[in-house]
Every structure is written in structure tokens, then in C-alpha cells.
N, C-alpha and C. Protein backbone atom coordinates (compact mmCIF):
# COMPACT_ATOMS: atom_id res chain seq x y z
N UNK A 1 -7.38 -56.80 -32.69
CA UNK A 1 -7.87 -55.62 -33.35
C UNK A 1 -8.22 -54.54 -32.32
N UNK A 2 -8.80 -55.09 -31.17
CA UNK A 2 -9.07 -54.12 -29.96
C UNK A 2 -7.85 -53.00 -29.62
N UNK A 3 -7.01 -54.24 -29.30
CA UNK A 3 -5.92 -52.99 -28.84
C UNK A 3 -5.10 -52.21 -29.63
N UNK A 4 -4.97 -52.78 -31.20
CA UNK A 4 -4.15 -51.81 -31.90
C UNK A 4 -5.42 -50.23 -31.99
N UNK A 5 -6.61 -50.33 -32.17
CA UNK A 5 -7.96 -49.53 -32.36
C UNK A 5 -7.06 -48.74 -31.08
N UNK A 6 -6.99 -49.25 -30.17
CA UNK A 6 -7.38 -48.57 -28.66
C UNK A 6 -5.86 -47.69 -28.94
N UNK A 7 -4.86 -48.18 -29.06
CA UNK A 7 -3.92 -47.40 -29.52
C UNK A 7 -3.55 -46.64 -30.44
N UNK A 8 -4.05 -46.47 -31.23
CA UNK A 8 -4.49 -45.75 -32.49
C UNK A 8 -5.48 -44.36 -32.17
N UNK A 9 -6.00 -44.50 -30.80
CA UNK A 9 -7.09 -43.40 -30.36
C UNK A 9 -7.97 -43.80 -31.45
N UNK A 10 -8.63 -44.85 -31.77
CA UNK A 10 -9.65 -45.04 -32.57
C UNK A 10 -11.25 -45.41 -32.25
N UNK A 11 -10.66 -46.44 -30.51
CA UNK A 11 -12.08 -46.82 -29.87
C UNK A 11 -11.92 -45.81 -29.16
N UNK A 12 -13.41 -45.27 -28.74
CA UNK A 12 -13.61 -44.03 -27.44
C UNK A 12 -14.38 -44.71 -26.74
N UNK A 13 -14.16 -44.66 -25.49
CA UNK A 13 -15.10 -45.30 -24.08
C UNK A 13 -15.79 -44.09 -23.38
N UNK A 14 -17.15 -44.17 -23.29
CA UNK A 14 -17.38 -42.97 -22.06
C UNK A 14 -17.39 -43.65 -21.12
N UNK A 15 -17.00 -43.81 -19.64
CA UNK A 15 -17.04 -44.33 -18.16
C UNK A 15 -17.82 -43.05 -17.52
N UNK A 16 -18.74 -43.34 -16.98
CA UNK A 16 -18.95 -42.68 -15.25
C UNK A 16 -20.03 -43.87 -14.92
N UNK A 17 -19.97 -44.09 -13.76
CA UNK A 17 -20.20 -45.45 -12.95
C UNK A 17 -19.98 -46.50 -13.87
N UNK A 18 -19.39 -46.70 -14.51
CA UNK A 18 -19.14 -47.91 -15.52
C UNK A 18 -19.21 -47.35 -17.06
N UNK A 19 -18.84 -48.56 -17.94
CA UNK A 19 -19.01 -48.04 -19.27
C UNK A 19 -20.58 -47.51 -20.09
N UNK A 20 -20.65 -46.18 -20.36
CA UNK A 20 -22.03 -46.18 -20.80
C UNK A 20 -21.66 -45.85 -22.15
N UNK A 21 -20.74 -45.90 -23.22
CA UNK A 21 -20.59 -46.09 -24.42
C UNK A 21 -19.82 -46.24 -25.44
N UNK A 22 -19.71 -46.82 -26.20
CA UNK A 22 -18.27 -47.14 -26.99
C UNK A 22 -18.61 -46.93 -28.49
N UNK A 23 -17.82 -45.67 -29.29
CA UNK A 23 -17.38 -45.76 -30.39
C UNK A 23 -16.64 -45.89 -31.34
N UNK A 24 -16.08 -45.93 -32.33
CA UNK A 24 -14.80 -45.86 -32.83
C UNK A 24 -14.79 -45.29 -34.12
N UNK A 25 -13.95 -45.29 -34.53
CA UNK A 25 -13.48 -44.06 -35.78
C UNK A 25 -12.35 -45.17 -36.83
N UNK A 26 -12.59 -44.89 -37.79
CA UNK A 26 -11.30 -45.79 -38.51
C UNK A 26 -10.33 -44.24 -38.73
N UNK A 27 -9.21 -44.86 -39.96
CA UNK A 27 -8.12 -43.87 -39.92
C UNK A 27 -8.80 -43.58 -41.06
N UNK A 28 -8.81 -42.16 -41.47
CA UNK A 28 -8.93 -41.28 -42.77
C UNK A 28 -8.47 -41.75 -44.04
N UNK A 29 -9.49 -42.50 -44.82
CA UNK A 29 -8.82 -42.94 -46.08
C UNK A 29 -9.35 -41.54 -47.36
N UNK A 30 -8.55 -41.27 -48.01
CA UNK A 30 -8.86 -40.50 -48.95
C UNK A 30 -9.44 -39.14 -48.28
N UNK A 31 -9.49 -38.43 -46.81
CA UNK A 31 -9.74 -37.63 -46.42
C UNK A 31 -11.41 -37.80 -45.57
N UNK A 32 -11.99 -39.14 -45.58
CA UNK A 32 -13.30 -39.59 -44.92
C UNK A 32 -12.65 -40.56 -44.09
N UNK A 33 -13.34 -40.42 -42.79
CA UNK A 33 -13.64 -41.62 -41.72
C UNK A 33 -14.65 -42.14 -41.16
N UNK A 34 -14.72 -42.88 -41.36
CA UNK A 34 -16.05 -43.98 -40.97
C UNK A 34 -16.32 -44.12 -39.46
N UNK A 35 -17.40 -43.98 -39.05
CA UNK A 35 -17.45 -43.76 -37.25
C UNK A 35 -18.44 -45.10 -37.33
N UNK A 36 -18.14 -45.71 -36.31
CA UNK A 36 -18.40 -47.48 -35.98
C UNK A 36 -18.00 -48.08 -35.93
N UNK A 37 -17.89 -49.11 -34.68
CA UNK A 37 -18.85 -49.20 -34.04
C UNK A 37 -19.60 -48.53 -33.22
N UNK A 38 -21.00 -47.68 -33.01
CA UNK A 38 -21.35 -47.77 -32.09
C UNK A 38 -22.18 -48.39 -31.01
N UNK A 39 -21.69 -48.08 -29.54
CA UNK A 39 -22.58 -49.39 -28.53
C UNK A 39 -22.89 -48.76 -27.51
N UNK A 40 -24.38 -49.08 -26.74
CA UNK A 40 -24.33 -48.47 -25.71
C UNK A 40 -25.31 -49.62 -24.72
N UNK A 41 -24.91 -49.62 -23.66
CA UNK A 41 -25.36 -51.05 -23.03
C UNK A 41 -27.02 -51.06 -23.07
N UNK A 42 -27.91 -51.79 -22.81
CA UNK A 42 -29.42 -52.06 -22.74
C UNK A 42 -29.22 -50.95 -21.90
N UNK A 43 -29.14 -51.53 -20.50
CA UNK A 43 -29.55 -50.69 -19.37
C UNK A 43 -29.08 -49.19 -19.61
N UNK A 44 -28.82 -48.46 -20.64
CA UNK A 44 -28.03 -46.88 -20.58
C UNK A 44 -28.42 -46.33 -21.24
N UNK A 45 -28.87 -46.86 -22.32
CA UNK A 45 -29.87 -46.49 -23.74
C UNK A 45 -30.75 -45.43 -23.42
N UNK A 46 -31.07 -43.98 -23.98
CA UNK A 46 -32.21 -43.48 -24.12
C UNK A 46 -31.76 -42.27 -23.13
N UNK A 47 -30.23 -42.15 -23.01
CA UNK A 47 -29.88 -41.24 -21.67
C UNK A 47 -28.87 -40.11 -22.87
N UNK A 48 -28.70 -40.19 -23.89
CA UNK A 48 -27.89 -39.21 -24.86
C UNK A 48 -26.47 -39.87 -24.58
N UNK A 49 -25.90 -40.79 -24.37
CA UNK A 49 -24.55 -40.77 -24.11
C UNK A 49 -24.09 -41.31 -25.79
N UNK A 50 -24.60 -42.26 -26.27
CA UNK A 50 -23.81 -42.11 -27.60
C UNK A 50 -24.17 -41.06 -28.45
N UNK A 51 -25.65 -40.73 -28.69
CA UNK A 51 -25.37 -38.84 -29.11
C UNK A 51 -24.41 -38.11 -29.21
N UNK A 52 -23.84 -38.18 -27.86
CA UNK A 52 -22.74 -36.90 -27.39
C UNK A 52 -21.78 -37.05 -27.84
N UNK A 53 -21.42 -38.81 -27.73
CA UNK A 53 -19.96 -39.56 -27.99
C UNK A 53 -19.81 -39.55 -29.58
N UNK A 54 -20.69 -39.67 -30.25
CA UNK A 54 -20.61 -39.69 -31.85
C UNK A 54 -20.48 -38.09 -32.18
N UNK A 55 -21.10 -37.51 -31.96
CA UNK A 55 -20.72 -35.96 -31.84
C UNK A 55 -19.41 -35.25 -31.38
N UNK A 56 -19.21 -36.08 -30.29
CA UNK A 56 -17.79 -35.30 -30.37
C UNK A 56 -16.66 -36.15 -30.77
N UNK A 57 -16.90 -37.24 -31.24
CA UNK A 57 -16.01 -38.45 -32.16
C UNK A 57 -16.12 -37.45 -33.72
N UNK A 58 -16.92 -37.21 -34.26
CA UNK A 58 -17.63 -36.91 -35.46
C UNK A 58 -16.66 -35.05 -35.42
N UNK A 59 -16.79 -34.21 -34.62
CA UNK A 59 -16.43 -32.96 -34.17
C UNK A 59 -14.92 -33.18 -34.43
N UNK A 60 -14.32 -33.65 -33.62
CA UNK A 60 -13.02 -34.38 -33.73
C UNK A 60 -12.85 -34.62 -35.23
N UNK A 61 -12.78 -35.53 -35.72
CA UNK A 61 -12.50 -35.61 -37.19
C UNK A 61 -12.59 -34.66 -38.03
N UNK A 62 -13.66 -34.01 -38.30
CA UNK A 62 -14.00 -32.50 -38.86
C UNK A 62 -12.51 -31.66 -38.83
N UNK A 63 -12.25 -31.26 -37.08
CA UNK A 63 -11.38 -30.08 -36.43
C UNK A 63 -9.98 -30.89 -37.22
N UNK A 64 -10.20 -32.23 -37.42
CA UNK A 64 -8.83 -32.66 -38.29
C UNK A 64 -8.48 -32.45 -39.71
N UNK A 65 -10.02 -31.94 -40.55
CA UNK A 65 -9.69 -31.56 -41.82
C UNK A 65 -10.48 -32.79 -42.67
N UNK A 66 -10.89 -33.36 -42.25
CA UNK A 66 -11.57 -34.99 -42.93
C UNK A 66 -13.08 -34.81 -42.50
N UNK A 67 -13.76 -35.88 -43.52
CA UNK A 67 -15.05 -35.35 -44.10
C UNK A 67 -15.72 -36.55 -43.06
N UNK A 68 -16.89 -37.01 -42.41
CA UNK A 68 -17.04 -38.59 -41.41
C UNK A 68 -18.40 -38.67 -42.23
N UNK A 69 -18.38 -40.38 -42.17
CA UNK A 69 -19.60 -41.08 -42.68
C UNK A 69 -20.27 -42.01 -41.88
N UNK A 70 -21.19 -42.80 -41.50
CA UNK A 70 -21.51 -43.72 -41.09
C UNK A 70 -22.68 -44.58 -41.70
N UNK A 71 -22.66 -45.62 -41.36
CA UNK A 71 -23.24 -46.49 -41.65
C UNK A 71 -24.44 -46.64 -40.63
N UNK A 72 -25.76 -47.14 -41.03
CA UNK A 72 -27.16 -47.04 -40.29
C UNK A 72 -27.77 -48.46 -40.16
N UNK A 73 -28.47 -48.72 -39.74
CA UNK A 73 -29.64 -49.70 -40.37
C UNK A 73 -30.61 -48.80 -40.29
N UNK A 74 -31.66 -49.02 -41.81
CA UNK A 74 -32.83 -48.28 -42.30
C UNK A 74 -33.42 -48.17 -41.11
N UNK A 75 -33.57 -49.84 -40.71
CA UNK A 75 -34.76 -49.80 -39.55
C UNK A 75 -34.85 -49.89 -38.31
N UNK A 76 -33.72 -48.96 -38.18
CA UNK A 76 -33.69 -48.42 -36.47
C UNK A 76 -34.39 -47.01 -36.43
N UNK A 77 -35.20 -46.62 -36.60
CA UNK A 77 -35.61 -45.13 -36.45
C UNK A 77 -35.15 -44.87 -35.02
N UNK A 78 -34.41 -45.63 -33.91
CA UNK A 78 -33.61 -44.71 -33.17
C UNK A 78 -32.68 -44.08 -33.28
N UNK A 79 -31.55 -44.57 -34.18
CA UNK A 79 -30.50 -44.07 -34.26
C UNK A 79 -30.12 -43.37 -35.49
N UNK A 80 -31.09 -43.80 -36.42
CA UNK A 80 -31.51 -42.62 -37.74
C UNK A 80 -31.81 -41.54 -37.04
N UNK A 81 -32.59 -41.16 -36.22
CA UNK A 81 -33.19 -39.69 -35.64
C UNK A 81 -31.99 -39.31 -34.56
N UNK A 82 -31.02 -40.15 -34.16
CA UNK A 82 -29.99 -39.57 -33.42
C UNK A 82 -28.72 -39.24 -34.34
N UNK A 83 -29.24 -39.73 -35.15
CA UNK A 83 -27.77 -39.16 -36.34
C UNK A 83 -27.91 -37.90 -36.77
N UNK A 84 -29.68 -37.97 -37.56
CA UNK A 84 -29.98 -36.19 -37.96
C UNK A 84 -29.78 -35.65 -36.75
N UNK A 85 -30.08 -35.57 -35.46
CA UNK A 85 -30.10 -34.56 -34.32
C UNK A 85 -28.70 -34.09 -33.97
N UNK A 86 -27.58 -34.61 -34.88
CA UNK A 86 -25.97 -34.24 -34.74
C UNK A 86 -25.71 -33.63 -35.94
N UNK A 87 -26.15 -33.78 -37.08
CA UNK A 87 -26.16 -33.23 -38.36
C UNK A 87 -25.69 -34.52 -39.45
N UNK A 88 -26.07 -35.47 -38.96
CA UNK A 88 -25.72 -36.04 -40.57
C UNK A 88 -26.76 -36.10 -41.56
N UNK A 89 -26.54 -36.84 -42.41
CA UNK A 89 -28.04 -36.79 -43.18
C UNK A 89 -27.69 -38.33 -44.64
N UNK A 90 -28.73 -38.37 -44.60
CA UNK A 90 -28.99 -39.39 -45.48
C UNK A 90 -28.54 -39.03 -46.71
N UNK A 91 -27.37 -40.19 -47.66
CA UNK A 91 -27.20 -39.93 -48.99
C UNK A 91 -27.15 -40.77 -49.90
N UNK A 92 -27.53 -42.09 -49.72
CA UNK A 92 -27.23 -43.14 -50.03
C UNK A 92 -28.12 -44.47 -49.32
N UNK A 93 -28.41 -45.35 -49.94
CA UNK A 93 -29.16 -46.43 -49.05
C UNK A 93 -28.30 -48.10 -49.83
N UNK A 94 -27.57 -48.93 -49.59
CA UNK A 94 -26.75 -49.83 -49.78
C UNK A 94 -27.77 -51.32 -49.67
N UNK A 95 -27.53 -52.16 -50.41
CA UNK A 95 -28.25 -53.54 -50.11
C UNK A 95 -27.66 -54.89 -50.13
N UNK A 96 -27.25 -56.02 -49.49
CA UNK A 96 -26.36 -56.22 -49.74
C UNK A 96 -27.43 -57.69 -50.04
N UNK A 97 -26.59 -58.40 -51.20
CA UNK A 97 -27.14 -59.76 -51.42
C UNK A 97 -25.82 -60.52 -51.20
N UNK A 98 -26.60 -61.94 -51.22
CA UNK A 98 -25.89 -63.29 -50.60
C UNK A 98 -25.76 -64.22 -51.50
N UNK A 99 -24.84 -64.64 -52.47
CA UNK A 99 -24.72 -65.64 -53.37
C UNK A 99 -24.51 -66.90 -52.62
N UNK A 100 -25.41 -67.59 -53.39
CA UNK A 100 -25.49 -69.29 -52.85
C UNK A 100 -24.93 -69.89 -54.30
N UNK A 101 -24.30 -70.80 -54.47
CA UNK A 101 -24.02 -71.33 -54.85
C UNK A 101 -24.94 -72.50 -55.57
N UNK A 102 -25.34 -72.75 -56.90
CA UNK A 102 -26.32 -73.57 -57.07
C UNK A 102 -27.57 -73.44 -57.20
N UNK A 103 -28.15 -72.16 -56.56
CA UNK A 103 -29.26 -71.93 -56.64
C UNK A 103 -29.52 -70.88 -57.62
């Protein structure tokens, strides 16, 4: 899955002294693309590099004519407050349950 992504221009890497972040983009279904994964190592965290990288991943898609969404966890208030600080915004909150069998 890596390398078809990577060929597809779908994963983005930022490098300077090593990798400080990785996002990716799916392909435009119905005119929306979904941005995620994003990753940014322990040690790099808290320096704006996925900020920038989702922003101009996110910028990119736009300049293509397609609408971008992503997915959060509620309870990261880090990366909730780095999403509004690019312009997304909350529209929706999803829950997912787990069928067991039997119970």
C-alpha cells in the first residue's frame, strides 16, 4: 500500500535532518479527499511541521477543485487546535461500536 500511495503522490514526507513528517491524501472520491495519515516523530512534535504539511497537503487539493476532510480524535486537543489554526472546523462527531457476538 506504501508504495502504490507513494506513487500516486499521495504520501508527503517533510525531510531536513531526517524525516520530521508524514501525511497523506487519498484520491478524490465524489470531489472530497480525506487527508491521513498524519505523523510526526516524538522527538519533532510541537515545532509546526505537520501544521505546515497538512496545510499545504490540504492547499493542494483545494488549487485542484476538491473539497478535504479529516478525521480527529475528540481527545487530542493538540491536533483539534492545529486543525482550526489551518481552517478546518468541526462538523460532525462519529462513534464507533463493537459487536460481540453473544452478548
Amino acid at each position: 500500500m506504501v508504495d502504490r500511495r507513494v506513487r500516486a503522490g499521495q504520501l508527503w514526507l517533510w525531510e531536513g535532518g531526517g524525516s520530521v513528517s508524514m501525511a497523506g491524501v487519498t484520491e478524490p472520491v465524489a470531489g472530497v479527499a480525506r487527508i491521513g495519515p498524519v505523523y510526526t516523530p516524538p522527538d519533532r512534535r510541537g515545532s509546526g511541521y505537520a501544521s505546515a504539511l497538512v496545510a499545504e497537503m490540504s492547499a493542494a487539493v483545494l488549487a485542484e477543485g476538491n473539497r478535504c476532510i479529516l478525521y480527529t480524535d475528540l481527545g487530542n486537543p493538540v491536533s483539534n487546535s492545529v486543525y482550526r489554526s489551518i481552517g478546518y472546523r468541526a462538523v460532525g462527531e462519529a462513534i464507533r461500536y463493537q459487536f460481540t457476538a453473544g452478548h
